[in-house]
Protein backbone atom coordinates (compact mmCIF):
# COMPACT_ATOMS: atom_id res chain seq x y z
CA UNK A 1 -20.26 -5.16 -42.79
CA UNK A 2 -18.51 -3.60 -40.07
CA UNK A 3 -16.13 -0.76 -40.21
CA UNK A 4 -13.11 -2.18 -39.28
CA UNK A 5 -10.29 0.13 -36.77
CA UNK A 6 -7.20 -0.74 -38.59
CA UNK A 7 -8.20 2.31 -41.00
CA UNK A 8 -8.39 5.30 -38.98
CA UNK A 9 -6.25 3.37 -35.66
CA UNK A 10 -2.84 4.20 -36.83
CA UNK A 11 -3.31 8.17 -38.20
CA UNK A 12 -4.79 8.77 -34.63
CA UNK A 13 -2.40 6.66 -33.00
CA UNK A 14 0.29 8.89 -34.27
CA UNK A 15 -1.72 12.05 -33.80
CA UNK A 16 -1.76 11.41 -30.29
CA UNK A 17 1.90 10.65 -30.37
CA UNK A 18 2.98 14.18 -31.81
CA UNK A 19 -0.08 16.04 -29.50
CA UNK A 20 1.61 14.37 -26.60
CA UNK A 21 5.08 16.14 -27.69
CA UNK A 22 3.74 19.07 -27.88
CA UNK A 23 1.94 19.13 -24.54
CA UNK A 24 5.21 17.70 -22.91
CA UNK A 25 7.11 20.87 -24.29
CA UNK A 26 4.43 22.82 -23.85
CA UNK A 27 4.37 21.85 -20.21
CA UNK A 28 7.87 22.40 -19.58
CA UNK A 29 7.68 25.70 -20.88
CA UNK A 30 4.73 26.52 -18.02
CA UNK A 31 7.07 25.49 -15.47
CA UNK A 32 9.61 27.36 -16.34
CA UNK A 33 7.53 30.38 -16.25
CA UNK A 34 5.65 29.75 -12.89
CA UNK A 35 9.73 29.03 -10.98
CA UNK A 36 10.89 32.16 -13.10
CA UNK A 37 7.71 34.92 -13.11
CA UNK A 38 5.56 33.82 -10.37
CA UNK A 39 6.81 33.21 -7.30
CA UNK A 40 9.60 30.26 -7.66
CA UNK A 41 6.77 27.76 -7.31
CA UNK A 42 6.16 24.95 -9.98
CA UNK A 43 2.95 24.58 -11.43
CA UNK A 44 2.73 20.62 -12.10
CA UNK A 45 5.01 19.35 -9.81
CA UNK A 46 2.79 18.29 -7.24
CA UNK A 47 5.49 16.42 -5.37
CA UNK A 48 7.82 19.31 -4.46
CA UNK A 49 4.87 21.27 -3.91
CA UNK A 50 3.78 19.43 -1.56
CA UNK A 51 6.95 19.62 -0.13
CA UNK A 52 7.03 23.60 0.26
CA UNK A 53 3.83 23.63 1.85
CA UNK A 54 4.52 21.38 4.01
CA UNK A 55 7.96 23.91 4.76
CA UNK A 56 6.12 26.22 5.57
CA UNK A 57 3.60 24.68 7.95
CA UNK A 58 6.90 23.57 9.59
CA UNK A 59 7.39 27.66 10.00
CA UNK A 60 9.85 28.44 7.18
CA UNK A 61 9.17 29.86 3.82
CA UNK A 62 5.88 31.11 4.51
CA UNK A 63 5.21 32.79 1.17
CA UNK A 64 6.75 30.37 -0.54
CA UNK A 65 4.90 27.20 1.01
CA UNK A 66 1.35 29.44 0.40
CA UNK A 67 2.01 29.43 -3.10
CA UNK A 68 2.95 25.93 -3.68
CA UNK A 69 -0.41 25.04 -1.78
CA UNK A 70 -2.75 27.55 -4.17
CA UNK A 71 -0.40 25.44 -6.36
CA UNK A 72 -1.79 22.01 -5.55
CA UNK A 73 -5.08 23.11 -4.92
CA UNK A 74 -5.48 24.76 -8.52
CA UNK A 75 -3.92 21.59 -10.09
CA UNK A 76 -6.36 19.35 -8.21
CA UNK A 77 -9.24 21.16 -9.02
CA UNK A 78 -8.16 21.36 -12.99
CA UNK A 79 -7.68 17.75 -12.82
CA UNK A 80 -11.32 17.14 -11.83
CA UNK A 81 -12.32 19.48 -14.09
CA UNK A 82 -10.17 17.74 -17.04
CA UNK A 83 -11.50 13.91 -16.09
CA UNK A 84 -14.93 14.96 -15.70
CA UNK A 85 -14.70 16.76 -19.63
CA UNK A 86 -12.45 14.22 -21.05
CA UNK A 87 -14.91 11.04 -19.48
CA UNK A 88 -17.95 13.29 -20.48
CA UNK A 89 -16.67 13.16 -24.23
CA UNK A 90 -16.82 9.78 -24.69
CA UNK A 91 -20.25 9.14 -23.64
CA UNK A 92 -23.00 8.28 -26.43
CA UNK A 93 -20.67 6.35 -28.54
CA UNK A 94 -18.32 9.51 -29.85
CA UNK A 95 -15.02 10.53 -28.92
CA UNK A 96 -14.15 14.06 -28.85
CA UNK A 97 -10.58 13.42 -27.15
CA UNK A 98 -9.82 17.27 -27.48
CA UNK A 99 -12.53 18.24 -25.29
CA UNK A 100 -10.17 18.65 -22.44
CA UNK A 101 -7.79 20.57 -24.36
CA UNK A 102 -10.55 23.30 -24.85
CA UNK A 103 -10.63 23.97 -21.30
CA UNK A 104 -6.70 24.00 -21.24
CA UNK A 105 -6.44 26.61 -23.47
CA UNK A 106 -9.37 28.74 -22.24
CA UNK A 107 -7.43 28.71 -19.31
CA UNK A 108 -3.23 29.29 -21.32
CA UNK A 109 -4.96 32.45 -23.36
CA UNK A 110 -6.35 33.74 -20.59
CA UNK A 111 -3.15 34.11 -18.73
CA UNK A 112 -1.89 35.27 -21.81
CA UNK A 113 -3.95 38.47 -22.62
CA UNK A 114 -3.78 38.96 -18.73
CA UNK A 115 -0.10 38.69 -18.75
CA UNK A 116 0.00 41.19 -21.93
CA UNK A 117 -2.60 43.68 -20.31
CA UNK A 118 -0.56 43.80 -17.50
CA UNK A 119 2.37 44.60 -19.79
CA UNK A 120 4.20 41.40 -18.53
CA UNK A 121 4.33 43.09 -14.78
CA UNK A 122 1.59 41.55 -13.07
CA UNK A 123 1.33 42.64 -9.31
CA UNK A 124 1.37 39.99 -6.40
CA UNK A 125 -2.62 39.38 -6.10
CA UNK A 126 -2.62 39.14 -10.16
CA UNK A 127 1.04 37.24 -10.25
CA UNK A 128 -1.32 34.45 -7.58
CA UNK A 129 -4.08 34.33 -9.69
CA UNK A 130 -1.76 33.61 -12.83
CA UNK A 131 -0.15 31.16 -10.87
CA UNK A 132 -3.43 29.35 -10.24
CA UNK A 133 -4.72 29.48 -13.60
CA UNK A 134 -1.08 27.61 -14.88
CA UNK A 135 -1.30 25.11 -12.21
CA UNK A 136 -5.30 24.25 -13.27
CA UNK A 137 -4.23 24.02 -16.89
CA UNK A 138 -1.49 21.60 -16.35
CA UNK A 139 -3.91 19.30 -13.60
CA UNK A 140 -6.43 19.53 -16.41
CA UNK A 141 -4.15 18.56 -19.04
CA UNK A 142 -2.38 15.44 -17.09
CA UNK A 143 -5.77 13.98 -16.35
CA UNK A 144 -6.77 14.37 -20.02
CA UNK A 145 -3.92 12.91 -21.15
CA UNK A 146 -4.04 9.96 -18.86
CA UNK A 147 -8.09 8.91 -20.03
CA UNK A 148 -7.50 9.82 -23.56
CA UNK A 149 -3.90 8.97 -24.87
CA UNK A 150 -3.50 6.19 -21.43
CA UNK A 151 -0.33 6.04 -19.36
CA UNK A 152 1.85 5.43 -22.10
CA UNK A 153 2.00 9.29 -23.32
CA UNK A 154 2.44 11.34 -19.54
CA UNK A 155 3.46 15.07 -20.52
CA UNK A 156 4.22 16.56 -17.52
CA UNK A 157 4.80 13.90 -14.70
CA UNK A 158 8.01 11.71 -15.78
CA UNK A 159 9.23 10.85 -12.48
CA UNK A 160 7.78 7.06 -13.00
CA UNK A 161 8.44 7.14 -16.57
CA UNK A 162 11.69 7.92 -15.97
CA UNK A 163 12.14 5.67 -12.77
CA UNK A 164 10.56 2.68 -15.02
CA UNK A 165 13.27 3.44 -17.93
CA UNK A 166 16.38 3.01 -15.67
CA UNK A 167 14.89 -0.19 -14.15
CA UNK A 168 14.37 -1.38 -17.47
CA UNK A 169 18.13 -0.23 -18.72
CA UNK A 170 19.50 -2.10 -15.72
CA UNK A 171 17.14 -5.67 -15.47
CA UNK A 172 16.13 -5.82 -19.47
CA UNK A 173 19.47 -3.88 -20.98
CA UNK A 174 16.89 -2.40 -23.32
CA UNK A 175 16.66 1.77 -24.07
CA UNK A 176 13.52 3.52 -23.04
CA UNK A 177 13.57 5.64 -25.67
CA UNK A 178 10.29 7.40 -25.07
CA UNK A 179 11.45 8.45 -21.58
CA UNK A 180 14.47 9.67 -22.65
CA UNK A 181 12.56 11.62 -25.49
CA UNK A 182 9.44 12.96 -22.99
CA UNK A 183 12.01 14.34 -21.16
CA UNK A 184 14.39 15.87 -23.08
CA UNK A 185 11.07 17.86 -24.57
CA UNK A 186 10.65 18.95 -21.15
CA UNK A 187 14.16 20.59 -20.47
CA UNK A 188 13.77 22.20 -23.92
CA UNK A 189 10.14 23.44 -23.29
CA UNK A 190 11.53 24.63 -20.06
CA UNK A 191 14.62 26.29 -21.83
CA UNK A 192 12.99 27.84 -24.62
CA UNK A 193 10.28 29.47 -22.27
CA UNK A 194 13.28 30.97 -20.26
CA UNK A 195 15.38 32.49 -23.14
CA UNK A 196 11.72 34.16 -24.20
CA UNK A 197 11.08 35.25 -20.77
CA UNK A 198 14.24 37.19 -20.73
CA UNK A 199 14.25 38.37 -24.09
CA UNK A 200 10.32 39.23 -24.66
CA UNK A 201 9.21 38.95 -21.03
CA UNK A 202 5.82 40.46 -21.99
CA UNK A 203 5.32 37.14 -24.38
CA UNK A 204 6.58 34.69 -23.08
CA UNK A 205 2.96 32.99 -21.78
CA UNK A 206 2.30 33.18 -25.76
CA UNK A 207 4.56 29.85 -26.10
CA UNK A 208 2.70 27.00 -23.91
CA UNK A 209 -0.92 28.62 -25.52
CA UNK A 210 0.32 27.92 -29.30
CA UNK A 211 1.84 24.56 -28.30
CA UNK A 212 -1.45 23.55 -27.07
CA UNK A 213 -3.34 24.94 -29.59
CA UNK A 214 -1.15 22.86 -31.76
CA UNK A 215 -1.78 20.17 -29.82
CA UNK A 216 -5.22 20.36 -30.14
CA UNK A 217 -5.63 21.12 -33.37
CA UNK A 218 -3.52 17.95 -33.99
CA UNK A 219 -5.65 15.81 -32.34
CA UNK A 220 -9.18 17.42 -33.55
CA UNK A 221 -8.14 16.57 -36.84
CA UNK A 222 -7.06 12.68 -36.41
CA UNK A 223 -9.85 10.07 -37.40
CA UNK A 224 -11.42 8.56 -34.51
CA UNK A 225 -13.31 5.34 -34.29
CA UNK A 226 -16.47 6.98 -33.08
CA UNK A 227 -16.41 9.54 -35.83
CA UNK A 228 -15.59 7.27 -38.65
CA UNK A 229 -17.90 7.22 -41.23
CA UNK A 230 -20.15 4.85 -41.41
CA UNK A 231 -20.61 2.49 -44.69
CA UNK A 232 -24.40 3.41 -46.33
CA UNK A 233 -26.61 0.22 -46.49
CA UNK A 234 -26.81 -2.10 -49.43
CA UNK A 235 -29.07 -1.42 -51.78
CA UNK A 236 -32.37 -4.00 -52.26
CA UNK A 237 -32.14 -6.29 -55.24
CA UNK A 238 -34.46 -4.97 -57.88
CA UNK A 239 -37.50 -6.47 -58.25
């Protein structure tokens, strides 16, 4: 008989569902550090990124526009390095959804025992190279999200969810409540990380790192189809 999805379905359905939380908090709280610590520039915002760099090919805000471009770069090239880990997981019939999340936070405590060796003070070249590392995370982390969780659990991009809740208020009267939660998670990830960076500057990258490790331990330990168990075979009748 086969092993039906209803079991394990709902557990990882709401696994995902806190993960994604965490990872939208989590991302505000990045944010907040990159447009306090590093320069002014956002780190998953590809939109006003974009924007600066295009500023500053328009010949104002030269250092700023150079830094939103390492920016976009960095986020593009942890994107393809998220879709390309998070596809790669569910080949051969398994899912290992937290795959991506592994790279993530290779690349959060990184910039977190940087950010402490530097004793929270890191120079211009390092203070770019921080910047980068942030902006990969959260490229790798959206494009995670998006082929493991699907469209209905963004973390750091709300602008459509957002856009799609007030059309909804206004042609179906009906609350988006999600939307309104996502990003109310992001305005406190982005507060919290900026009362930490003024109190303990020198930890403040310490707070995205353990919200994704929370994440990911979250996830890791959710039942998955793939890596359900599988029922043993009948026994033969006796002789």
């Amino acid at each position: 008989m086969a092993v039906e999805e209803a079991g394990p379905a709902r557990p990882r359905h709401r696994a995902d569902a806190w993960a994604a939380r965490l990872l939208t908090f989590s991302a505000g709280a990045v944010n907040a550090l990159g447009f306090l610590a590093l320069g002014g520039v956002f780190t998953s915002v590809v939109t006003a990124n974009s924007a600066l760099t295009g500023v500053a090919l328009g010949g104002a805000e030269t250092t700023l526009g150079v830094r939103a471009a390492l920016a976009v770069l960095c986020y593009v090239l942890g994107a393809a390095a998220g879709s390309w880990t998070a596809a790669r997981a569910h080949r051969g019939g398994r899912s290992r959804p937290a795959g991506f999340l592994l790279l993530e936070l290779l690349l959060l405590w990184s910039v977190a025992g940087w950010w402490l060796a530097a004793d929270g003070g890191p120079d211009a070249g390092q203070g770019t190279a921080v910047l980068g590392a942030l902006a990969a995370a959260m490229g790798c982390q959206n494009a995670g999200v998006r082929l493991t969780m699907g469209d209905r659990a963004p973390t750091a991009y709300l602008t459509g969810l957002l856009t799609g809740a007030v059309a909804e208020a206004v042609t179906a009267r009906r609350v988006h409540w999600q939307a309104l939660g996502n990003t109310t998670l992001l305005i406190l990830g982005a507060t919290t990380a900026t009362l930490l960076e003024r109190s303990l500057h020198d930890a403040a990258p310490l707070l995205p790192a353990l919200l994704v490790t929370a994440a990911w331990a979250t996830v890791r330990a959710a039942p998955r189809p793939g890596n359900a168990a599988r029922p043993s075979a009948p026994h033969p009748p006796p002789a």
